[in-house]
C-alpha atoms as a PDB file:
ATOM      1  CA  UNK A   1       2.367  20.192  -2.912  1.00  0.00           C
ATOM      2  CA  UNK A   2       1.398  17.840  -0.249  1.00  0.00           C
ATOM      3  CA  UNK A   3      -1.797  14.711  -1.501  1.00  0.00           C
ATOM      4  CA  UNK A   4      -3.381  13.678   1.575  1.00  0.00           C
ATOM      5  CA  UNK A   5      -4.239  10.305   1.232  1.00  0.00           C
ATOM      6  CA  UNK A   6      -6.275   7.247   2.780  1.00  0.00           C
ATOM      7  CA  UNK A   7      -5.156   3.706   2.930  1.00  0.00           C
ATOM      8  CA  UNK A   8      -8.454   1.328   2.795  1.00  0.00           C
ATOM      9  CA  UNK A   9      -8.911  -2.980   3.064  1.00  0.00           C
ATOM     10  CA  UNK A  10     -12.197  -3.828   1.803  1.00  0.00           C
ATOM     11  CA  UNK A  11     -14.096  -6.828   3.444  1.00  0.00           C
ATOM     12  CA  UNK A  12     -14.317  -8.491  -0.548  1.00  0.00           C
ATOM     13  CA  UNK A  13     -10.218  -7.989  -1.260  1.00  0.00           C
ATOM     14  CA  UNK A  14      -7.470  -8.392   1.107  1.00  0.00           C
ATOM     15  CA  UNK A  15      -5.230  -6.203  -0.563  1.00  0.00           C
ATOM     16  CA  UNK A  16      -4.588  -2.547   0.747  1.00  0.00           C
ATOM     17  CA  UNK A  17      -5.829   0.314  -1.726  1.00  0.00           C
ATOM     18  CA  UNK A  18      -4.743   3.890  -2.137  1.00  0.00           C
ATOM     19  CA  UNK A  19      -7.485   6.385  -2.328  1.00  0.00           C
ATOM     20  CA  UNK A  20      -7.566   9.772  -3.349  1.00  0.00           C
ATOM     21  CA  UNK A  21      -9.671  11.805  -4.912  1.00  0.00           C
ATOM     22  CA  UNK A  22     -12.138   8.767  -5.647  1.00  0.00           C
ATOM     23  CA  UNK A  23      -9.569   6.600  -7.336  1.00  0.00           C
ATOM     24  CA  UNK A  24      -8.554   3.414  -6.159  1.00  0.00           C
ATOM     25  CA  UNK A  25      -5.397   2.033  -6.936  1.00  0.00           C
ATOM     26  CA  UNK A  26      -3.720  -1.198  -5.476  1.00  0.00           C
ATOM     27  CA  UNK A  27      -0.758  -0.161  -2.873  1.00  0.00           C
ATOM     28  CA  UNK A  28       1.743  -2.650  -4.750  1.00  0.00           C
ATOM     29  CA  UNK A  29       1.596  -0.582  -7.977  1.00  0.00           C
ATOM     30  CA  UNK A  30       2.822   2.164  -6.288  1.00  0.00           C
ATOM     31  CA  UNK A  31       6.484   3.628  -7.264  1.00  0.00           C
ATOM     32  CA  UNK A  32       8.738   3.550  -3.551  1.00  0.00           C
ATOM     33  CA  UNK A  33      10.460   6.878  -5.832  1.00  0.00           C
ATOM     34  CA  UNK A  34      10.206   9.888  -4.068  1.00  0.00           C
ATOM     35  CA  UNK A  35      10.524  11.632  -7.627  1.00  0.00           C
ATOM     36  CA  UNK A  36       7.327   9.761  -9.219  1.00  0.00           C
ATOM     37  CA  UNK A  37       5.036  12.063 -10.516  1.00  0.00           C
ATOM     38  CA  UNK A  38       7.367  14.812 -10.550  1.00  0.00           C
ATOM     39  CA  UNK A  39       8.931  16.513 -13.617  1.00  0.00           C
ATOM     40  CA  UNK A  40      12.083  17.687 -14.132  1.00  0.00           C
ATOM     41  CA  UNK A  41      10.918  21.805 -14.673  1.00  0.00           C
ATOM     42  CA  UNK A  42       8.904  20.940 -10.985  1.00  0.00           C
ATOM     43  CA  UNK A  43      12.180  19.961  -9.336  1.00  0.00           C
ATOM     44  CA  UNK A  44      14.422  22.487 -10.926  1.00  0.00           C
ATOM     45  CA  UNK A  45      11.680  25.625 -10.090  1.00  0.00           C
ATOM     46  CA  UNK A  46      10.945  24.154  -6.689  1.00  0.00           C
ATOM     47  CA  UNK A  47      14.977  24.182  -6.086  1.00  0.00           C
ATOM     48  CA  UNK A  48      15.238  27.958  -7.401  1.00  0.00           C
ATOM     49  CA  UNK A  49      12.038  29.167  -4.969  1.00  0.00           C
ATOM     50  CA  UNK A  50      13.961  27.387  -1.914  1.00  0.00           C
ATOM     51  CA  UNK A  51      17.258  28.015  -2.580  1.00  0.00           C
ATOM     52  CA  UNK A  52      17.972  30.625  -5.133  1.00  0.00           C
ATOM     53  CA  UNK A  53      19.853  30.730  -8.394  1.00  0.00           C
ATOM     54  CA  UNK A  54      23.358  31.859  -5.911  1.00  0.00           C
ATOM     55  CA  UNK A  55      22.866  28.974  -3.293  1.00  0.00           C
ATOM     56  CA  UNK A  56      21.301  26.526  -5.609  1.00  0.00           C
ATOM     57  CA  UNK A  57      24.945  27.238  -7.711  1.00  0.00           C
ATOM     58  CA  UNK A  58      27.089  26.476  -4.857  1.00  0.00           C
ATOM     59  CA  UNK A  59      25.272  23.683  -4.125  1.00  0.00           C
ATOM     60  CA  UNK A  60      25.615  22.262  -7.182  1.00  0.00           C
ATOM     61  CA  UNK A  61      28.482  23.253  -9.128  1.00  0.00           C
ATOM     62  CA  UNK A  62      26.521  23.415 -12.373  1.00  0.00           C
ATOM     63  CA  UNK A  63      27.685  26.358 -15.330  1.00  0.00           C
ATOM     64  CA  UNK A  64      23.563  26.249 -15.926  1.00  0.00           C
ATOM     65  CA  UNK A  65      23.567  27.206 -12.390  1.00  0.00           C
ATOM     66  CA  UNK A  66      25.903  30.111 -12.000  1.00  0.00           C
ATOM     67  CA  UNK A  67      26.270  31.684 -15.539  1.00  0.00           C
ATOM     68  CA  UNK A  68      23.429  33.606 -16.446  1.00  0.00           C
ATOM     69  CA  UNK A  69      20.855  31.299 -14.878  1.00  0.00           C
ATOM     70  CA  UNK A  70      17.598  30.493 -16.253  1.00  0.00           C
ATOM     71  CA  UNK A  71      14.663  27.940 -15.750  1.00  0.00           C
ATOM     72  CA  UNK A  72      14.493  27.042 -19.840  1.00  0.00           C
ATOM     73  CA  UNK A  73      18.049  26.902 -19.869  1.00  0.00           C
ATOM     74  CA  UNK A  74      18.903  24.486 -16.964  1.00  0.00           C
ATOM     75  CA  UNK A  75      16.523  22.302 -18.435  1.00  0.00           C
ATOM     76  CA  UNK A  76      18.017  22.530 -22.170  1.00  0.00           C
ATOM     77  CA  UNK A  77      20.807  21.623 -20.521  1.00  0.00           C
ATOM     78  CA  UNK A  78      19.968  19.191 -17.924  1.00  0.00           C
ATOM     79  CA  UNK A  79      17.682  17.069 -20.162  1.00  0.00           C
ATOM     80  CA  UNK A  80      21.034  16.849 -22.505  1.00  0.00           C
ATOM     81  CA  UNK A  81      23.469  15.833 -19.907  1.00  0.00           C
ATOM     82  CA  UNK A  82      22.304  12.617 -17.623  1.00  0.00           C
ATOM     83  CA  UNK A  83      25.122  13.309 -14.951  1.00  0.00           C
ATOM     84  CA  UNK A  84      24.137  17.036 -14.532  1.00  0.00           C
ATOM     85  CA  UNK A  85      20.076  15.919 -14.349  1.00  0.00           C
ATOM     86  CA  UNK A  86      21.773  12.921 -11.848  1.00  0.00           C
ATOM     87  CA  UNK A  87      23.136  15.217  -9.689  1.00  0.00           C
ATOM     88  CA  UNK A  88      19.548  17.911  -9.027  1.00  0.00           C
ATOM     89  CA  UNK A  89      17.739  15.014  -8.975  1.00  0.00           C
ATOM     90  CA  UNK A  90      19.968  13.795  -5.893  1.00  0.00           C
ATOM     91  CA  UNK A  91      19.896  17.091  -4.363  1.00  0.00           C
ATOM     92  CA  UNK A  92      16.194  17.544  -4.574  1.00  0.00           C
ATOM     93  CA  UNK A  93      15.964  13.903  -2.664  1.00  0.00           C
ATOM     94  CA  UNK A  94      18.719  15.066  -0.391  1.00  0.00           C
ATOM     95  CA  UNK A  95      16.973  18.504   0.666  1.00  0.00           C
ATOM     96  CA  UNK A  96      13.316  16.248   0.640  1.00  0.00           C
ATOM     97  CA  UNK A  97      15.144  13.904   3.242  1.00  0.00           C
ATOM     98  CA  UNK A  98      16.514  17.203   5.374  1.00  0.00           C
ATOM     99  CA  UNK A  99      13.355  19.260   5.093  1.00  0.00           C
ATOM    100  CA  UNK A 100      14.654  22.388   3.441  1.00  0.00           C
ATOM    101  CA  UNK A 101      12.239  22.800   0.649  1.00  0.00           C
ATOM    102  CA  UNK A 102       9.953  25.856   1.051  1.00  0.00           C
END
């Protein structure tokens, strides 16, 4: 999901503001997290459509992963155990940074 978005000054306000879709919203009360906005069943599918429940396992050496995989189990799971949630989370930033999201 990609937001195209426009960066305007206005003449009254020095400030820079964010625009899109006809909101305005100051650029200094925006989060620099590349996960903002995003919720944990977005990460985990968007993981599974680009990698797949075998490479996504590997990756990640997760039992939610590997044994009989599932999108409402990994996030039973994950949203139980903050070093398993830690570690997709990291991955998802990692494979953002290396472009190998579909």
């Amino acid at each position: 999901m990609v937001l195209l978005i426009k960066v305007q000054k206005t003449n009254t306000n020095s400030q820079p503001y964010l625009c899109a879709k006809g909101e305005r919203m100051p650029l200094e009360t925006m989060s620099n997290d590349p996960l903002h906005g995003l919720t944990l069943e977005m990460i985990v599918t968007h993981l599974v459509e680009s990698y797949g429940w075998d490479e996504l396992g590997q990756q990640i050496r997760i039992n939610c992963f590997t044994s009989n995989p599932s999108i409402q189990s990994s996030l039973k799971f994950l949203r139980k155990t903050p070093w398993a949630r830690t570690k997709v989370e990291d991955f998802y930033k990692y494979s953002m940074r290396k472009n190998k999201l579909k």
